[in-house]
PDB file of N, CA and C in Angstrom:
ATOM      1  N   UNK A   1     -61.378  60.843 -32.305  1.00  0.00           N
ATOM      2  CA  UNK A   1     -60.229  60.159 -32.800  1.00  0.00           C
ATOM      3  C   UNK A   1     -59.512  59.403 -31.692  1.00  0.00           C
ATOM      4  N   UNK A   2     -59.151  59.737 -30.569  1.00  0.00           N
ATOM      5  CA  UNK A   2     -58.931  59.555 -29.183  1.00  0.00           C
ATOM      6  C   UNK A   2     -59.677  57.929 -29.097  1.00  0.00           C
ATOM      7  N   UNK A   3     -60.852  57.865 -29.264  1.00  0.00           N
ATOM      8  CA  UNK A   3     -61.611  56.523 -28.903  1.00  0.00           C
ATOM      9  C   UNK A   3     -60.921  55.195 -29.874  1.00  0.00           C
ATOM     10  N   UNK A   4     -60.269  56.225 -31.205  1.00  0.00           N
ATOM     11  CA  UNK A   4     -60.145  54.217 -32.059  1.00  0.00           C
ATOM     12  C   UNK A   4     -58.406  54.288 -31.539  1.00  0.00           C
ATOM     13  N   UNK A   5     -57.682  54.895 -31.498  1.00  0.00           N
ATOM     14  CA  UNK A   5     -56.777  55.065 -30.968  1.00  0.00           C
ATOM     15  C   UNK A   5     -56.770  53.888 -29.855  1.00  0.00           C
ATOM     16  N   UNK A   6     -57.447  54.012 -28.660  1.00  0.00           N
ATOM     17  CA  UNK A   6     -57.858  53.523 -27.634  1.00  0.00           C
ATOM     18  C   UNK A   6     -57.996  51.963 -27.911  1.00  0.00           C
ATOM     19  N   UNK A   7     -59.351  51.811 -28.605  1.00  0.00           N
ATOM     20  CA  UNK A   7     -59.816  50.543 -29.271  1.00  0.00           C
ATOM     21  C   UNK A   7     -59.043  49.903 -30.132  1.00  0.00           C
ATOM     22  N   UNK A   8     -58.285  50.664 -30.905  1.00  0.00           N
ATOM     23  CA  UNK A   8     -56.593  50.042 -31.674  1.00  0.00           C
ATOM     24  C   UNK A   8     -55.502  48.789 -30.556  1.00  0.00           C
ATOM     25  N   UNK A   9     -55.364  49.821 -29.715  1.00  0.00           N
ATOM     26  CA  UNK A   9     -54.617  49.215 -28.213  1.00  0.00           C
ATOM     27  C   UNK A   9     -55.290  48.048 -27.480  1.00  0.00           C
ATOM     28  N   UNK A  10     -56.462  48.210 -27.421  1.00  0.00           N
ATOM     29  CA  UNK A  10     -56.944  47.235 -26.646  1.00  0.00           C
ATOM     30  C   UNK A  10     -57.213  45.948 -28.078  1.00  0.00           C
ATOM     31  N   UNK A  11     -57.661  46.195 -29.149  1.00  0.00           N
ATOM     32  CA  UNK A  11     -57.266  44.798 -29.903  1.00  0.00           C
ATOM     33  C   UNK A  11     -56.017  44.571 -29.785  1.00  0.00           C
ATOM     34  N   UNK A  12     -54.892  45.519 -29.896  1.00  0.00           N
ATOM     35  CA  UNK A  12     -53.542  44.882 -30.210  1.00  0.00           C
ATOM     36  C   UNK A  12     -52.865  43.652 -28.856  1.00  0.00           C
ATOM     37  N   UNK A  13     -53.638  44.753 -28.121  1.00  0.00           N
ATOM     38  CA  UNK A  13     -53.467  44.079 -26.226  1.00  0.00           C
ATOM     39  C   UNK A  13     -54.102  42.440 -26.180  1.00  0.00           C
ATOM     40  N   UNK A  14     -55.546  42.459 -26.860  1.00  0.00           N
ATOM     41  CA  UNK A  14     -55.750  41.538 -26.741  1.00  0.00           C
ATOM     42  C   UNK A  14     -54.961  40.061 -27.791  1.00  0.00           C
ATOM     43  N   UNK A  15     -55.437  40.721 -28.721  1.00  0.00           N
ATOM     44  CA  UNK A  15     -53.971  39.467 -30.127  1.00  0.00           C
ATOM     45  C   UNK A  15     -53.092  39.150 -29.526  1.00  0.00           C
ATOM     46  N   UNK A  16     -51.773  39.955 -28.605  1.00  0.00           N
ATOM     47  CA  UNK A  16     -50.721  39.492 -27.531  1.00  0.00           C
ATOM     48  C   UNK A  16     -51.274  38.493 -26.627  1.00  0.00           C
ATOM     49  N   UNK A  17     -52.183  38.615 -26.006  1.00  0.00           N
ATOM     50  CA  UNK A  17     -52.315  37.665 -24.827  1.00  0.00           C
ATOM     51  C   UNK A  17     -53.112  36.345 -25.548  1.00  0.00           C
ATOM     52  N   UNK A  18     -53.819  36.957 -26.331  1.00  0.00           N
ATOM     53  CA  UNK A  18     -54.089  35.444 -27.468  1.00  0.00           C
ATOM     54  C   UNK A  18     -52.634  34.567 -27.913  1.00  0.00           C
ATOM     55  N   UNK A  19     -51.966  34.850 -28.382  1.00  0.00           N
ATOM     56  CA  UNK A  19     -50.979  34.759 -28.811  1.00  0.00           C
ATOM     57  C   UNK A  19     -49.683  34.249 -27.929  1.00  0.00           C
ATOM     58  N   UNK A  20     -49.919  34.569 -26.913  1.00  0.00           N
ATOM     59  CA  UNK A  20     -49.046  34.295 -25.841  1.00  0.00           C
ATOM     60  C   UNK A  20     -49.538  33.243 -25.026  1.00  0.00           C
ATOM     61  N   UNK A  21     -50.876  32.917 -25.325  1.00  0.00           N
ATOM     62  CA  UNK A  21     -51.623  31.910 -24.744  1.00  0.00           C
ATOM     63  C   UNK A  21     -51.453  30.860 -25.770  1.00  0.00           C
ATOM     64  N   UNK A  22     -51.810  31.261 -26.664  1.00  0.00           N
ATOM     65  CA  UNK A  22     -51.567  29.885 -27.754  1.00  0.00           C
ATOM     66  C   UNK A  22     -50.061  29.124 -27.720  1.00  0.00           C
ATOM     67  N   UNK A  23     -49.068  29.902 -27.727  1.00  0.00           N
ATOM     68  CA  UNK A  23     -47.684  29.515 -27.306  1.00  0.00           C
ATOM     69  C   UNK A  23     -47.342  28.751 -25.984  1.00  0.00           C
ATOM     70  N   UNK A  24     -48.127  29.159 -25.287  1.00  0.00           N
ATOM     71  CA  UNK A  24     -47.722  28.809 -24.019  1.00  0.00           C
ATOM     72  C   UNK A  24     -48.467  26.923 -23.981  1.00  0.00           C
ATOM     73  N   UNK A  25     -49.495  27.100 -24.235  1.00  0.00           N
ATOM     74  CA  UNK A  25     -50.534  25.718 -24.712  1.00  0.00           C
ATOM     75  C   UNK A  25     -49.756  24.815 -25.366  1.00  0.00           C
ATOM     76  N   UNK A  26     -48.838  25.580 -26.568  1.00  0.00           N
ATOM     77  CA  UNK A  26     -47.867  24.604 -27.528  1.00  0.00           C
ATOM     78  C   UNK A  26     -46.810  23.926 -26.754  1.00  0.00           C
ATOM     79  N   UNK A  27     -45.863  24.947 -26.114  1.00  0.00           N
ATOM     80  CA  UNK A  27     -45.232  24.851 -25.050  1.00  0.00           C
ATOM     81  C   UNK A  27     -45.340  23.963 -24.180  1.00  0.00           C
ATOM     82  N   UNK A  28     -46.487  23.361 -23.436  1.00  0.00           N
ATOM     83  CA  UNK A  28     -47.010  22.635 -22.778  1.00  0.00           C
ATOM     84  C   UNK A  28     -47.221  21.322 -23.102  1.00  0.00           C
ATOM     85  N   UNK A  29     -47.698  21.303 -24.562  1.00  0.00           N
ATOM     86  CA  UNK A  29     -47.783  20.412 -25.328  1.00  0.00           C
ATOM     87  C   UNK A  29     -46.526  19.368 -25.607  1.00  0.00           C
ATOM     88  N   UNK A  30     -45.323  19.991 -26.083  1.00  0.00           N
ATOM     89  CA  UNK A  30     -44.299  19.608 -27.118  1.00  0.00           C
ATOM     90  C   UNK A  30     -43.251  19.665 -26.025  1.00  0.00           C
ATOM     91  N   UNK A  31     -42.972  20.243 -24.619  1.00  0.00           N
ATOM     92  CA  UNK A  31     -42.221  19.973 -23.839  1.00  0.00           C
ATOM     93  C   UNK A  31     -42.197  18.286 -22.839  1.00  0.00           C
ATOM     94  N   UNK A  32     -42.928  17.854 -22.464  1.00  0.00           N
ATOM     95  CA  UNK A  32     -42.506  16.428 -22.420  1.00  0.00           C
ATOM     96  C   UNK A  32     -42.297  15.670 -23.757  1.00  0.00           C
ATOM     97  N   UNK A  33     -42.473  15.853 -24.997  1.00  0.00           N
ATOM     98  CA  UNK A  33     -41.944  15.170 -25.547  1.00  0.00           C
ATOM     99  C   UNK A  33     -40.738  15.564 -25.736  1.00  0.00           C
ATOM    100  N   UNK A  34     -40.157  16.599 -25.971  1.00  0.00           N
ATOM    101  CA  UNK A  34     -39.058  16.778 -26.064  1.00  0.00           C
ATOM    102  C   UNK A  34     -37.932  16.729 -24.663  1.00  0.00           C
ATOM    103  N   UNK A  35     -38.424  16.423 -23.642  1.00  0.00           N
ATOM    104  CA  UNK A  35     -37.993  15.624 -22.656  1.00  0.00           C
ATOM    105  C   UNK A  35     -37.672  13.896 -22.703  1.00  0.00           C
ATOM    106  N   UNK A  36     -38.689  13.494 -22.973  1.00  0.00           N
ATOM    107  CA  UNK A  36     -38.596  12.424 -23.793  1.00  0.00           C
ATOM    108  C   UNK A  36     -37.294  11.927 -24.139  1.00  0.00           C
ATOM    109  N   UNK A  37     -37.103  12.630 -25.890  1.00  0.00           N
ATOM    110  CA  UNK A  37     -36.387  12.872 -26.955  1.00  0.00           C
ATOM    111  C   UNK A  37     -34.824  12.376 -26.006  1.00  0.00           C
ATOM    112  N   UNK A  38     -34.956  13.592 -25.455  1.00  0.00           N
ATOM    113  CA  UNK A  38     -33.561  14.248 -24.488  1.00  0.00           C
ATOM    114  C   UNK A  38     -33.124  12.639 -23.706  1.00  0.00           C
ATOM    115  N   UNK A  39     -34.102  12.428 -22.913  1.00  0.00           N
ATOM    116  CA  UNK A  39     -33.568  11.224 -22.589  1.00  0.00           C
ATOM    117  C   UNK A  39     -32.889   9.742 -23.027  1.00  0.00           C
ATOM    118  N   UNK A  40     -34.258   9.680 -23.934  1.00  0.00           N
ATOM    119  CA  UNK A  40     -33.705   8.554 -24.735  1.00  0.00           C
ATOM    120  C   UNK A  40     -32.333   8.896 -25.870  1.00  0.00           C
ATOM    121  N   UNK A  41     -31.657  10.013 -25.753  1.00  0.00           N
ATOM    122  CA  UNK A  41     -30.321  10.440 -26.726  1.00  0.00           C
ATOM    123  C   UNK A  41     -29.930   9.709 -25.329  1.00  0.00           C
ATOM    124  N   UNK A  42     -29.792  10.790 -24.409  1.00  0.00           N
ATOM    125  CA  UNK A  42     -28.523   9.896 -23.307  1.00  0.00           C
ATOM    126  C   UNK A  42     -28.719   8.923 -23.004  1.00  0.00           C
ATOM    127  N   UNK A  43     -29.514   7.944 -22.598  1.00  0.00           N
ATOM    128  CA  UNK A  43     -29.429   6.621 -22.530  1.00  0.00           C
ATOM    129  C   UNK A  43     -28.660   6.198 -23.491  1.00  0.00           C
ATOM    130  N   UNK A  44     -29.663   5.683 -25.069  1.00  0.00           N
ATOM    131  CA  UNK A  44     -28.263   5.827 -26.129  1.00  0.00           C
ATOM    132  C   UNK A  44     -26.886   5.727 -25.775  1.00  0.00           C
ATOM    133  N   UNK A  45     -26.697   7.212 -25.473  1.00  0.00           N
ATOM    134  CA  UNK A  45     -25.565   7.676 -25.517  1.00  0.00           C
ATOM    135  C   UNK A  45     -24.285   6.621 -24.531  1.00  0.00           C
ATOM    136  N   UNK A  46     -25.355   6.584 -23.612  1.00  0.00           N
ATOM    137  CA  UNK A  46     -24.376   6.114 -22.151  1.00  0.00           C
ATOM    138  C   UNK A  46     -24.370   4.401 -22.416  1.00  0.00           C
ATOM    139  N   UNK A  47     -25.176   3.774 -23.624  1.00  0.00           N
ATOM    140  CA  UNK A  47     -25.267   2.485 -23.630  1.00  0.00           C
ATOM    141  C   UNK A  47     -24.200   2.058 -24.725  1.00  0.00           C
ATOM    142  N   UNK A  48     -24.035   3.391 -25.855  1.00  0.00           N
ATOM    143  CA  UNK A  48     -22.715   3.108 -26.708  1.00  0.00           C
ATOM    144  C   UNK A  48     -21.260   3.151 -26.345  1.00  0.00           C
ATOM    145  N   UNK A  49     -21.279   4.476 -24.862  1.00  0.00           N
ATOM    146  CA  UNK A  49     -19.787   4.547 -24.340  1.00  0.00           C
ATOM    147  C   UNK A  49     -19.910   2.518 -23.895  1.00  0.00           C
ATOM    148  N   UNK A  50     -20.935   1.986 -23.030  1.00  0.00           N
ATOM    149  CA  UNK A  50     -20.966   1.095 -22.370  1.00  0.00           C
ATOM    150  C   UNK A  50     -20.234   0.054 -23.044  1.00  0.00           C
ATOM    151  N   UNK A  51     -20.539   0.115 -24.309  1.00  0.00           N
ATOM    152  CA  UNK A  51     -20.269  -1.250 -25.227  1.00  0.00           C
ATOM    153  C   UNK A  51     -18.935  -0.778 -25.676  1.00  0.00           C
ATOM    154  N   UNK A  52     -18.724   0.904 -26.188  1.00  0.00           N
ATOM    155  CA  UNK A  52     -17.232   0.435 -26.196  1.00  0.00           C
ATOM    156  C   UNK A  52     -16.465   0.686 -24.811  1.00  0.00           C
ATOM    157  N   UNK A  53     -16.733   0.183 -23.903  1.00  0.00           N
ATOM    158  CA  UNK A  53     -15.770   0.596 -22.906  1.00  0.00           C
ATOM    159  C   UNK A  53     -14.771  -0.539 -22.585  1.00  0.00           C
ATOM    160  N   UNK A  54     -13.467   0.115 -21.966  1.00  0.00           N
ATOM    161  CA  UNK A  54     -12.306  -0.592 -22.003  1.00  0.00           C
ATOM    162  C   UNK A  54     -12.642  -1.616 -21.037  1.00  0.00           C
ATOM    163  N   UNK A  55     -11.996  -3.509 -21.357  1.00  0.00           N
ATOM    164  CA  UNK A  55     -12.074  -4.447 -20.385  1.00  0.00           C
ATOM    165  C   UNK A  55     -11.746  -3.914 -18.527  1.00  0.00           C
ATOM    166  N   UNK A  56     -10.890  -2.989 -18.350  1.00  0.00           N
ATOM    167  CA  UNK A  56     -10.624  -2.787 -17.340  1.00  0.00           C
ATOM    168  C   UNK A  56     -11.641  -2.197 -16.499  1.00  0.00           C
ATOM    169  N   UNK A  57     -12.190  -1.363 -17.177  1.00  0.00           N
ATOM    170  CA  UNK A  57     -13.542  -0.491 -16.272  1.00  0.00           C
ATOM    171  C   UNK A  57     -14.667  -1.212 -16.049  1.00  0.00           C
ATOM    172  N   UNK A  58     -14.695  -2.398 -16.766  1.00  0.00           N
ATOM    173  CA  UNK A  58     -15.651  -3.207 -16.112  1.00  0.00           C
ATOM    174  C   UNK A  58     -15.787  -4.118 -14.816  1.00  0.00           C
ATOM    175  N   UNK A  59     -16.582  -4.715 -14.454  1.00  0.00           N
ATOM    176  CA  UNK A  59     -16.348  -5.540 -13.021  1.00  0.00           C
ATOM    177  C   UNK A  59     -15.588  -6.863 -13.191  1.00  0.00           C
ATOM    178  N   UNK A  60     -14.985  -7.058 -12.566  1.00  0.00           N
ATOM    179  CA  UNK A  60     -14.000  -8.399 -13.075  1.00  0.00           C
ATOM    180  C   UNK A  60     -14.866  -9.766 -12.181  1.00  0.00           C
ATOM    181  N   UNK A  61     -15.105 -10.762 -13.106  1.00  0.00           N
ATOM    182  CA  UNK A  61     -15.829 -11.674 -12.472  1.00  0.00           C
ATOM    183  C   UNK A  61     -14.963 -12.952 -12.049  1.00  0.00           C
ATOM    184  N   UNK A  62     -13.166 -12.841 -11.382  1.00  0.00           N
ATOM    185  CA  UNK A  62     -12.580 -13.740 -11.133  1.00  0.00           C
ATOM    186  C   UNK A  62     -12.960 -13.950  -9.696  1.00  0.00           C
ATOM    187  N   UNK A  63     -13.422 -12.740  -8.922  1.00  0.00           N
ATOM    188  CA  UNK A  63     -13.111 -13.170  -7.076  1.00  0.00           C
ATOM    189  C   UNK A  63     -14.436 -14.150  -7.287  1.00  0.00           C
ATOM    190  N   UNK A  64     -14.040 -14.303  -6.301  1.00  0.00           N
ATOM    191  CA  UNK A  64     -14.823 -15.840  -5.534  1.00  0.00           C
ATOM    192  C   UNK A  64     -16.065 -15.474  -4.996  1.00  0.00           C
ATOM    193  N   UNK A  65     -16.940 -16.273  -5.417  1.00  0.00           N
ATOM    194  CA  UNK A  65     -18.347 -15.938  -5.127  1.00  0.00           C
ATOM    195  C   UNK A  65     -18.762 -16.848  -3.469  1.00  0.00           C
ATOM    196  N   UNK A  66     -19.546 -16.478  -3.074  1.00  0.00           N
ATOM    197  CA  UNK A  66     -20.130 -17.279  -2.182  1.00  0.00           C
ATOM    198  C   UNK A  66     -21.607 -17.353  -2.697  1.00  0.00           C
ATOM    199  N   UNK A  67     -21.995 -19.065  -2.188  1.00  0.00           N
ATOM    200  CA  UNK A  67     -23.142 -19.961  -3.238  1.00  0.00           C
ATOM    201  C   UNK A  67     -24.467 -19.412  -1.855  1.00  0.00           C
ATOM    202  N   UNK A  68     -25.056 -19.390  -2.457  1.00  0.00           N
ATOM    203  CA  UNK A  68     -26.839 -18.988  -2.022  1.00  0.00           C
ATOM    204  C   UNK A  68     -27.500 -20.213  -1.107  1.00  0.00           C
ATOM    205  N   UNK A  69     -27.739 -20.019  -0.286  1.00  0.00           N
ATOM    206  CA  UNK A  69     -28.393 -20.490   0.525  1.00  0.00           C
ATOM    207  C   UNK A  69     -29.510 -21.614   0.215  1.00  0.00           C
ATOM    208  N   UNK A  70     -29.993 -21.401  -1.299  1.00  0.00           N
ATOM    209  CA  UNK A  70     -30.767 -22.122  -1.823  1.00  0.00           C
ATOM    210  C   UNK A  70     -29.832 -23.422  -2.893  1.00  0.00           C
ATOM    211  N   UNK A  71     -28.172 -22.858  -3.149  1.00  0.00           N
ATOM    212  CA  UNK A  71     -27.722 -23.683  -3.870  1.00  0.00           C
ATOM    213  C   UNK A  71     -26.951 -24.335  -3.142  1.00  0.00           C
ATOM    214  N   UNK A  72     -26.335 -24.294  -1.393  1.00  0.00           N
ATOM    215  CA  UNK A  72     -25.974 -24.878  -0.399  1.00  0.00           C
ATOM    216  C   UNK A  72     -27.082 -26.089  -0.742  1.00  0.00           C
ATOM    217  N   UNK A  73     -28.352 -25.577  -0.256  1.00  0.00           N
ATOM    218  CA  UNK A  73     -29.307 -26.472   0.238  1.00  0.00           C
ATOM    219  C   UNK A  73     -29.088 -27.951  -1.083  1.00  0.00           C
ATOM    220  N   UNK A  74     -29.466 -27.312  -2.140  1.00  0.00           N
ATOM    221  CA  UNK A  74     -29.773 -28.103  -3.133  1.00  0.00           C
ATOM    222  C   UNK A  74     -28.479 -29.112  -3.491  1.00  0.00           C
ATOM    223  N   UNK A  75     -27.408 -28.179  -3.008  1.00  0.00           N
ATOM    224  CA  UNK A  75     -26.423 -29.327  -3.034  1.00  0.00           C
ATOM    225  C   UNK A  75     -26.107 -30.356  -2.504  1.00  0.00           C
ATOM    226  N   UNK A  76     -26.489 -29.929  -1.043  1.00  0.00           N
ATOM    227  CA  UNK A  76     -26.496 -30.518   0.082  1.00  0.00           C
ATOM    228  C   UNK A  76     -27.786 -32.617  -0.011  1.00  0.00           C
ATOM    229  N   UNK A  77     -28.586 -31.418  -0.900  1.00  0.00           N
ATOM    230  CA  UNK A  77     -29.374 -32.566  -0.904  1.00  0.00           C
ATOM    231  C   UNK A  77     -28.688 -33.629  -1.982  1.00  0.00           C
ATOM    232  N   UNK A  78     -28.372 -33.267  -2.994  1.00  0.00           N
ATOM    233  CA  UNK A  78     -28.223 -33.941  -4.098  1.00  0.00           C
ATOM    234  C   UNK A  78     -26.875 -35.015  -3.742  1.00  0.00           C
ATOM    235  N   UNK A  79     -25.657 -34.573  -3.290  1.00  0.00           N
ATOM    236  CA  UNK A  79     -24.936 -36.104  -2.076  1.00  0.00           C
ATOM    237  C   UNK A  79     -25.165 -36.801  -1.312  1.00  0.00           C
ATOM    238  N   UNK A  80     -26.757 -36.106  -0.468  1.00  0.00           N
ATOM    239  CA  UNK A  80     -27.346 -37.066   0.182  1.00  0.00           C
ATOM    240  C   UNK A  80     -27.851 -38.486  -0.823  1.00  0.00           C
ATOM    241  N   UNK A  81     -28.623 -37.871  -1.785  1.00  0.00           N
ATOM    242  CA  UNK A  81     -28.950 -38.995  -2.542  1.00  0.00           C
ATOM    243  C   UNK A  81     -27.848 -39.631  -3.198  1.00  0.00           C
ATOM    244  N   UNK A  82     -27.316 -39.697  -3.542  1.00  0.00           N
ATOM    245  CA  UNK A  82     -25.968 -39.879  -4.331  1.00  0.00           C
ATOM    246  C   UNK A  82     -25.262 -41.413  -3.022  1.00  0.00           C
ATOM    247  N   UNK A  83     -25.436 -41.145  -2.070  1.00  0.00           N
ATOM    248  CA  UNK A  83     -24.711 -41.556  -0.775  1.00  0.00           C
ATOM    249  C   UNK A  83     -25.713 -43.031  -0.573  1.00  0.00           C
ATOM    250  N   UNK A  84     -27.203 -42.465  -0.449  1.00  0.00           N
ATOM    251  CA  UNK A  84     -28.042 -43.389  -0.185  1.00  0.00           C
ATOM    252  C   UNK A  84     -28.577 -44.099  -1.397  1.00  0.00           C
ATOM    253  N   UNK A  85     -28.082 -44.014  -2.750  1.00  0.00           N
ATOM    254  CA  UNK A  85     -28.783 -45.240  -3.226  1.00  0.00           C
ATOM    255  C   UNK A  85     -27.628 -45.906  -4.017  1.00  0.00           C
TER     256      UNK A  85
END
């Protein structure tokens, strides 16, 4: 009697680690997507505060810019011609 006793335990032992393996596989599975998920809520999230957010918290585009090196140039050129014909 001692022996199925025994052999009882060791199936039950084994179904657990089956079982705990299969979970763990799922687990593995369904966790980047649900990383995923997670992210794309807060993005969302942080793109709806964005749109309603108050005029003040945004960057104010009155100071004075300084022009690019490429729009110096291009300017530069464009009075030249202006001058010479």
């Amino acid at each position: 009697m001692s022996a199925t006793v025994v052999s009882m335990d060791t199936t039950r032992m084994e179904a657990l680690i089956g079982m705990v393996t299969v979970l763990a596989i799922l687990v593995l599975l369904v966790l980047p997507a649900a990383i995923g998920i997670a992210r794309d809520r807060r993005i969302d999230r942080e793109l709806r505060e964005a749109e309603q957010g108050h005029p003040e918290d945004q960057k104010s585009s009155s100071k004075p810019t300084v022009p690019s090196t490429a729009t110096w140039y291009a300017e530069g050129r464009r009075s030249k011609k202006l001058v010479s014909s």
